[in-house]
N, C-alpha and C. Protein backbone atom coordinates (compact mmCIF):
# COMPACT_ATOMS: atom_id res chain seq x y z
N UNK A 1 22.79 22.24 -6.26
CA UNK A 1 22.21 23.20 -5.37
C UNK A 1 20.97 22.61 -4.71
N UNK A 2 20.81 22.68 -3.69
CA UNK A 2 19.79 22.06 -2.97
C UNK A 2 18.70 22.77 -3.03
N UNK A 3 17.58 22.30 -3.12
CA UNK A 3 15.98 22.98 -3.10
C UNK A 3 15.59 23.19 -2.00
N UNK A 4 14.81 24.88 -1.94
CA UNK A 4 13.92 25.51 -0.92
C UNK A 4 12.95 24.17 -0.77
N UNK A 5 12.58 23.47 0.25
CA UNK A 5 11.36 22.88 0.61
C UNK A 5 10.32 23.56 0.71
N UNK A 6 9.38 23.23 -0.39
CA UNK A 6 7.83 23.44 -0.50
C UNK A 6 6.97 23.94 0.56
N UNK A 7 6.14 24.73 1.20
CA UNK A 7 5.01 24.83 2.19
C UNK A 7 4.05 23.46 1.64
N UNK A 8 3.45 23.54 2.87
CA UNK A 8 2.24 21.92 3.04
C UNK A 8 1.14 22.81 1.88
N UNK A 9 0.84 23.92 1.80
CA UNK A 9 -0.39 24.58 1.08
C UNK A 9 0.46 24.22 -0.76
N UNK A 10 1.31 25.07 -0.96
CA UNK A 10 1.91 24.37 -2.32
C UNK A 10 2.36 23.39 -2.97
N UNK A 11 2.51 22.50 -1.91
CA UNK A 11 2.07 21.05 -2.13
C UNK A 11 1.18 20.24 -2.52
N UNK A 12 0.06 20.56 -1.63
CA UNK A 12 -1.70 20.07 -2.01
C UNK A 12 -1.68 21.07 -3.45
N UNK A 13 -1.16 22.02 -3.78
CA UNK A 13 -1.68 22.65 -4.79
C UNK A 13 -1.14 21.59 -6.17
N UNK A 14 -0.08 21.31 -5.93
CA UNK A 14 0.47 20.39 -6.79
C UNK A 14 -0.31 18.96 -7.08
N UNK A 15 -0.45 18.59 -6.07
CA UNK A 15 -1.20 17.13 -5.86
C UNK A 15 -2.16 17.70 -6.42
N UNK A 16 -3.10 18.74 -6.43
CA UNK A 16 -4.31 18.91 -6.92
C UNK A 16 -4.43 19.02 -8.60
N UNK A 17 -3.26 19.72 -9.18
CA UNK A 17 -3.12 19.72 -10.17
C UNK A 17 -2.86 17.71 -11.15
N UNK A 18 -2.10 17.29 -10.38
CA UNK A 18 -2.02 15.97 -10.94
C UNK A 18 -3.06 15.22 -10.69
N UNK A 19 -4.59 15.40 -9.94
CA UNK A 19 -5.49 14.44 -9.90
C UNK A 19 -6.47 15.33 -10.72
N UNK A 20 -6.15 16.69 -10.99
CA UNK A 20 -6.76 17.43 -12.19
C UNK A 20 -6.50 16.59 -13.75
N UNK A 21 -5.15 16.44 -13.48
CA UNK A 21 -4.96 16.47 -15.01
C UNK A 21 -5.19 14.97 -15.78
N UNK A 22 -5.50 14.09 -14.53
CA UNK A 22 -6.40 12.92 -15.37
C UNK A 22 -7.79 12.89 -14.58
N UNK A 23 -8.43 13.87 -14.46
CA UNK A 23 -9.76 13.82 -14.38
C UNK A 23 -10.42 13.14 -13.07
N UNK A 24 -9.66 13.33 -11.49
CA UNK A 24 -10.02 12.72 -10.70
C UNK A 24 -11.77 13.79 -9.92
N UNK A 25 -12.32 13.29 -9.80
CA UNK A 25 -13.42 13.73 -9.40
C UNK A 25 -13.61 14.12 -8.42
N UNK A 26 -14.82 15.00 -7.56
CA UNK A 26 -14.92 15.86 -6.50
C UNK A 26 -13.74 15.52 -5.63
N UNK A 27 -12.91 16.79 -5.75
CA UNK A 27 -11.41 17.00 -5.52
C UNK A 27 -11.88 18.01 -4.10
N UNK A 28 -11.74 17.12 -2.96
CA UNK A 28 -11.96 18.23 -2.05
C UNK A 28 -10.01 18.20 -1.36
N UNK A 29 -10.39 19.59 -0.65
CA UNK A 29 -8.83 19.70 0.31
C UNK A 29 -9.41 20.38 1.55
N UNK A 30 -9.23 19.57 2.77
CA UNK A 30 -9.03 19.52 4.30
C UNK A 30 -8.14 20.20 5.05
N UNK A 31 -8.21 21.18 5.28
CA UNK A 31 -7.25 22.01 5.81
C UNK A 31 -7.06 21.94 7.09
N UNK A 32 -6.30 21.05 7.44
CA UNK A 32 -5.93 20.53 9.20
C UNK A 32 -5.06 21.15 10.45
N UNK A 33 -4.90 22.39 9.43
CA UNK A 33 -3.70 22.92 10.46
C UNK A 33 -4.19 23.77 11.67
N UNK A 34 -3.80 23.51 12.69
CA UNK A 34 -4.87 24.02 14.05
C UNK A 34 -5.35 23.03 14.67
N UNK A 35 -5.56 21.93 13.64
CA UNK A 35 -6.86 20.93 14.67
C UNK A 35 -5.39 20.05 15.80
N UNK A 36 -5.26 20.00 16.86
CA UNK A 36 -4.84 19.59 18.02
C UNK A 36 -4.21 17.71 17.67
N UNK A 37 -5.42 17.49 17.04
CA UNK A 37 -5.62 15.98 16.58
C UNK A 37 -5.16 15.43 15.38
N UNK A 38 -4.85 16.27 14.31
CA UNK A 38 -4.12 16.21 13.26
C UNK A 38 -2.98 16.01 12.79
N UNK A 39 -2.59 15.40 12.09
CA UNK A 39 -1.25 14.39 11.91
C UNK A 39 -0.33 14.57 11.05
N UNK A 40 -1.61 15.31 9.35
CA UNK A 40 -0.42 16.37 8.71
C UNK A 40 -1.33 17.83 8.70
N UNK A 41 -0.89 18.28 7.66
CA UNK A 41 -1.85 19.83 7.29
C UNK A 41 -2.95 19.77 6.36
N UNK A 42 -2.46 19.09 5.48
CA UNK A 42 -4.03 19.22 4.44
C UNK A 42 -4.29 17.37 4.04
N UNK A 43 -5.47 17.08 4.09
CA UNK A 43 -5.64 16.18 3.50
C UNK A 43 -6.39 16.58 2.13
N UNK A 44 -5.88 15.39 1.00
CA UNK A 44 -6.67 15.65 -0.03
C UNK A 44 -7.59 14.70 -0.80
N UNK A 45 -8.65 14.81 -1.14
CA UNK A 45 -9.64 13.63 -1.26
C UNK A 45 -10.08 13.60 -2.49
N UNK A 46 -10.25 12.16 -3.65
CA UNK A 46 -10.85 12.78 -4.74
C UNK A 46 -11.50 11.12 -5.16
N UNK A 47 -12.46 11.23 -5.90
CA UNK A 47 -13.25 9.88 -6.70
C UNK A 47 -12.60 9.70 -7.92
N UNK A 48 -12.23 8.07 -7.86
CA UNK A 48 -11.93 7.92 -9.29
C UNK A 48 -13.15 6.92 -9.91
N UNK A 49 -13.45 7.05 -10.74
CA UNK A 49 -14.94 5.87 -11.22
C UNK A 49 -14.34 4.46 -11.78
N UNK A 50 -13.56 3.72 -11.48
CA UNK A 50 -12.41 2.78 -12.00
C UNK A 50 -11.40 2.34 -11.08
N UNK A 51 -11.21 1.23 -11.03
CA UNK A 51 -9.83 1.42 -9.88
C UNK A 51 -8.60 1.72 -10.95
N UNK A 52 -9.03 1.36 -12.74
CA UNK A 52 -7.68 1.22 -13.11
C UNK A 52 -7.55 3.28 -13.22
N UNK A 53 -8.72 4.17 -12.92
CA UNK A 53 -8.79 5.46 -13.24
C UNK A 53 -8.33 5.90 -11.59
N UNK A 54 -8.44 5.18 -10.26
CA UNK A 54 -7.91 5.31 -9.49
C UNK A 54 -6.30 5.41 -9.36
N UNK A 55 -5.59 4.35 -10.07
CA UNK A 55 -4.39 4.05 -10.27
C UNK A 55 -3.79 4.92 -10.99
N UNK A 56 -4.82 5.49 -11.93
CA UNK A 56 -4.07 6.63 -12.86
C UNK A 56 -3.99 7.79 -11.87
N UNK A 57 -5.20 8.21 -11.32
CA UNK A 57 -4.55 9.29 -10.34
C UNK A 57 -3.65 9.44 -9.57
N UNK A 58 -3.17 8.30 -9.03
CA UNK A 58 -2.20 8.13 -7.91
C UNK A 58 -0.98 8.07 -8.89
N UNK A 59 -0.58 7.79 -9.81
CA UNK A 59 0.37 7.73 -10.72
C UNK A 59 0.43 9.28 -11.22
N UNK A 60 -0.40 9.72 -12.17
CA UNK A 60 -0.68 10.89 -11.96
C UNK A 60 0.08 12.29 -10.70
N UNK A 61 -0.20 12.39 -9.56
CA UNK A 61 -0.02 12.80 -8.01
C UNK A 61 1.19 12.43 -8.06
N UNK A 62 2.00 11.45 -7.95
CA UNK A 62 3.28 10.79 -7.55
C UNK A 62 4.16 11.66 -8.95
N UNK A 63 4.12 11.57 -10.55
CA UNK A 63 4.58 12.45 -11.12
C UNK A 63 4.58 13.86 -11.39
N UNK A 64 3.63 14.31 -10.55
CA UNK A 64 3.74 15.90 -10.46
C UNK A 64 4.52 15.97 -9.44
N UNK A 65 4.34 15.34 -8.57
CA UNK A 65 5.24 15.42 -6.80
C UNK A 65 6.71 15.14 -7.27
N UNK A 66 7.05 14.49 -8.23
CA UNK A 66 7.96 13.76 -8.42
C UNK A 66 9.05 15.26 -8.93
N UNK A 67 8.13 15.49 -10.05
CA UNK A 67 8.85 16.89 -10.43
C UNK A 67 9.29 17.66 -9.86
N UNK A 68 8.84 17.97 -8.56
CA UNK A 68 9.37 19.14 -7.33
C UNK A 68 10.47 18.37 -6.30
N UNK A 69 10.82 17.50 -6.91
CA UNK A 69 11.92 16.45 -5.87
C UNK A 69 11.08 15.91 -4.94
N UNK A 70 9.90 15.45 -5.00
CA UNK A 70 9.21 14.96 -3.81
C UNK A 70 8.88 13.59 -4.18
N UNK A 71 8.85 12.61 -2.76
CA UNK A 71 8.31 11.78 -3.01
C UNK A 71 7.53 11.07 -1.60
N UNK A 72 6.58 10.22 -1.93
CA UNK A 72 6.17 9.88 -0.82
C UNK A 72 6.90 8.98 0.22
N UNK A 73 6.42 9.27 1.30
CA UNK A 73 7.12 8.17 2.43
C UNK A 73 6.33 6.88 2.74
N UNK A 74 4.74 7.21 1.96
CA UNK A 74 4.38 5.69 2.01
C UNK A 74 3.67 5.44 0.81
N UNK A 75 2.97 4.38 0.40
CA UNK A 75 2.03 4.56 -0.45
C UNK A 75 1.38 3.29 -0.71
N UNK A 76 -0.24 3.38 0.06
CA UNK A 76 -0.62 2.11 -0.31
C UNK A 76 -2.04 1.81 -0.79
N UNK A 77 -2.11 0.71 -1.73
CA UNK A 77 -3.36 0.23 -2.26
C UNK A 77 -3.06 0.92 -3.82
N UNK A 78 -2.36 1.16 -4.27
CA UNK A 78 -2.15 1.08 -5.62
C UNK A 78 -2.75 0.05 -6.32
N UNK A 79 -2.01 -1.21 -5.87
CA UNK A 79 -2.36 -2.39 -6.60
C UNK A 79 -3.79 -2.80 -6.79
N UNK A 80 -4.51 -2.89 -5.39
CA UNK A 80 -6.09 -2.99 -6.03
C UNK A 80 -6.89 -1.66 -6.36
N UNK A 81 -6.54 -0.72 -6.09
CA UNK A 81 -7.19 0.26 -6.77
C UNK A 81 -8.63 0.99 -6.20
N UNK A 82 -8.89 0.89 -5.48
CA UNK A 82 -10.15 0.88 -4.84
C UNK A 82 -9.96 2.15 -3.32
N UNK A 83 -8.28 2.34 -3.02
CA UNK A 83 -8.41 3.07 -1.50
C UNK A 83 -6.88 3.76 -1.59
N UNK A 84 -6.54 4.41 -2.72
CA UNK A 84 -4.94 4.59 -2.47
C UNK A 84 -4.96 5.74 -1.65
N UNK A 85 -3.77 5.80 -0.63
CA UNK A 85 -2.78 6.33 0.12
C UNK A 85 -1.82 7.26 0.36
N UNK A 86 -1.28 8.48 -0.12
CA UNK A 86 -0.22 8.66 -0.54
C UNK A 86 0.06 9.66 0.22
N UNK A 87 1.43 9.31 0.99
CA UNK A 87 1.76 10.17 2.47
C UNK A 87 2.69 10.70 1.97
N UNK A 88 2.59 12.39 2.15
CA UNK A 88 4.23 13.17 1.81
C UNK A 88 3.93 13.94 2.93
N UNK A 89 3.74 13.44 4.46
CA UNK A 89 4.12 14.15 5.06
C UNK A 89 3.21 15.25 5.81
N UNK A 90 4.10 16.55 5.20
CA UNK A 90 2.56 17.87 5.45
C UNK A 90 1.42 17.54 4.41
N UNK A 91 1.26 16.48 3.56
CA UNK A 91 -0.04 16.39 3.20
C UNK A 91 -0.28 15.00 2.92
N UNK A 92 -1.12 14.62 2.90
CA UNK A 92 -1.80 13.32 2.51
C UNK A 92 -3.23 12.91 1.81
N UNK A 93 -2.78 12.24 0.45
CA UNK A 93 -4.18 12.29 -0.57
C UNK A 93 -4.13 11.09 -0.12
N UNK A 94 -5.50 11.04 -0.49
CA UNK A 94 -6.76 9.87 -0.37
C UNK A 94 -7.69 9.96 -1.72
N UNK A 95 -7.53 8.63 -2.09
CA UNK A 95 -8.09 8.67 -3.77
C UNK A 95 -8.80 7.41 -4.17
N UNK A 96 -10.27 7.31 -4.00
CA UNK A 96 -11.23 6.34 -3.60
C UNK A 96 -12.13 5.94 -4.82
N UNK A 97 -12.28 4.50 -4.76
CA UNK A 97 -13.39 4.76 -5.63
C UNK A 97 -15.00 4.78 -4.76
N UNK A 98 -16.00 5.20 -5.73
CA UNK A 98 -16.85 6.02 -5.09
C UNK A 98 -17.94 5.52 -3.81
N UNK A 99 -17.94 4.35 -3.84
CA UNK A 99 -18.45 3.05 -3.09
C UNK A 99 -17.41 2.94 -1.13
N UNK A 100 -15.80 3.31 -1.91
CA UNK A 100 -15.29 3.34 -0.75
C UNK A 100 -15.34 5.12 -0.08
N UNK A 101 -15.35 5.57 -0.95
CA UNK A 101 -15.77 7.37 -0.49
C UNK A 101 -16.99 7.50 0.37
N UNK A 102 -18.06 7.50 -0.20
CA UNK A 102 -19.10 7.11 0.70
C UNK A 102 -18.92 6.67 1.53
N UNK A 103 -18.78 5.28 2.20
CA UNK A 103 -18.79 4.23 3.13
C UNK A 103 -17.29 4.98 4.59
N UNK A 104 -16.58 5.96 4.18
CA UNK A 104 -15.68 5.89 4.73
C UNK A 104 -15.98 7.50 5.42
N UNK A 105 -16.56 8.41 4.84
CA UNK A 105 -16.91 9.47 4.68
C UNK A 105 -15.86 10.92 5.39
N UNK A 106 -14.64 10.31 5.03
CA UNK A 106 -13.14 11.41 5.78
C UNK A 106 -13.90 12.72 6.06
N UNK A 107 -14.71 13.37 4.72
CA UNK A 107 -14.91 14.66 5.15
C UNK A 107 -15.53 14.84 7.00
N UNK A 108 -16.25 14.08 6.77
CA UNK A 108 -17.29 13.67 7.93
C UNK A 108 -16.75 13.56 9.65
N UNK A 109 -15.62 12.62 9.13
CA UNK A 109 -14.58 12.73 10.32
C UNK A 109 -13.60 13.85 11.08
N UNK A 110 -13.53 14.61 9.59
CA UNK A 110 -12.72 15.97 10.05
C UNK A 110 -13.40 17.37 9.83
N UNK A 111 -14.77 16.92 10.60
CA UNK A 111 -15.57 18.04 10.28
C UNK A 111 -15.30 19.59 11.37
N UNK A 112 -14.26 20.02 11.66
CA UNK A 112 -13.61 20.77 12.27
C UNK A 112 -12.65 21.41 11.52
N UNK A 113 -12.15 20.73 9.95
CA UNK A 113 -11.54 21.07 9.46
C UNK A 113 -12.02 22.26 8.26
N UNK A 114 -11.71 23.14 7.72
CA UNK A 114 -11.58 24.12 6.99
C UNK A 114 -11.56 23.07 5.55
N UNK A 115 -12.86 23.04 4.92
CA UNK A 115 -13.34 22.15 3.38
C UNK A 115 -13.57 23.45 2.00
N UNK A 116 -12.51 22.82 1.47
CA UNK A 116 -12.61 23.68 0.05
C UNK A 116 -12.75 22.32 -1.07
N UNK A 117 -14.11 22.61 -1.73
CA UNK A 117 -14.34 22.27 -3.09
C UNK A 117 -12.99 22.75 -4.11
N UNK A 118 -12.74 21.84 -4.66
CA UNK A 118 -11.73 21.75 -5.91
C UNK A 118 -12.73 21.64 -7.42
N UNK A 119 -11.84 22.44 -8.19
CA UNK A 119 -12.61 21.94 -9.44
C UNK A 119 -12.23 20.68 -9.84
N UNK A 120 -12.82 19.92 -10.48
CA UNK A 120 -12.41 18.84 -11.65
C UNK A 120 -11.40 18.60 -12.35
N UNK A 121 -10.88 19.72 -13.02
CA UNK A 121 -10.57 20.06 -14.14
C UNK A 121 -9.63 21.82 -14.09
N UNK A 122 -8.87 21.77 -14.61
CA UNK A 122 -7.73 22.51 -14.07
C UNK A 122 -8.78 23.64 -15.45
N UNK A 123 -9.04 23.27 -16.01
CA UNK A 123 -10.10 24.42 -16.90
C UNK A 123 -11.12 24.88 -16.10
N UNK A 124 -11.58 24.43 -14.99
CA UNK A 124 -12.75 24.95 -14.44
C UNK A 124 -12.36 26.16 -13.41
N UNK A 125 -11.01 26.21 -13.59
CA UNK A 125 -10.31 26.90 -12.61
C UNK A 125 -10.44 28.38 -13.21
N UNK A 126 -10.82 28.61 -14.45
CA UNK A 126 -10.46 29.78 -14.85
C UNK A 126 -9.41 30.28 -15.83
């Protein structure tokens, strides 16, 4: 039986949960839909303090996605760890370590976009 395809919003919710559940840090989500200039719907952004704690998030993200039959159509910088990538489309995480977060500053760029703080920690959620 073939699967209902996901909305772009229950998607990021998913991705958010898998960079929750190994501890990826200020977890923001970009809500792009409207902006003219925008390429998917949500971007999602988070610090890892490690590239090998970077790698876990993106590993992390890719097996929660994985679970809903999803997978990405691209995915890059795994290997060094420092800037991963991960395109599904209506959404796209971005998972930095904190040196490249700063220096790159996405929020900054899509400051038109609709910014929600994420918790940490899927406990902080309530």
């Amino acid at each position: 039986m073939k699967q209902i395809p996901l909305d772009a919003k229950t998607l990021s919710d998913i991705a958010i949960k898998g960079l929750q559940e190994k501890k990826g840090e200020e977890i923001t989500r970009l809500n792009l839909q409207g902006l003219e200039t925008a390429i998917t719907s949500f971007f999602i952004i988070c610090t890892g303090n490690s590239d090998r704690h970077v790698q876990a998030l993106a590993e992390s993200v890719m097996e929660f996605m994985g679970k809903n039959q999803e997978k990405p159509i691209s995915k890059e910088g795994i290997q060094r760890g420092e800037w991963v990538v991960l395109d599904y489309a209506s959404i796209v995480i971005h998972i930095f370590l904190r040196e490249k977060r700063d220096f790159y500053r996405l929020e900054d760029l899509w400051g038109d976009a609709q910014i929600e703080k994420i918790p940490d920690s899927i406990l902080e959620n309530g």
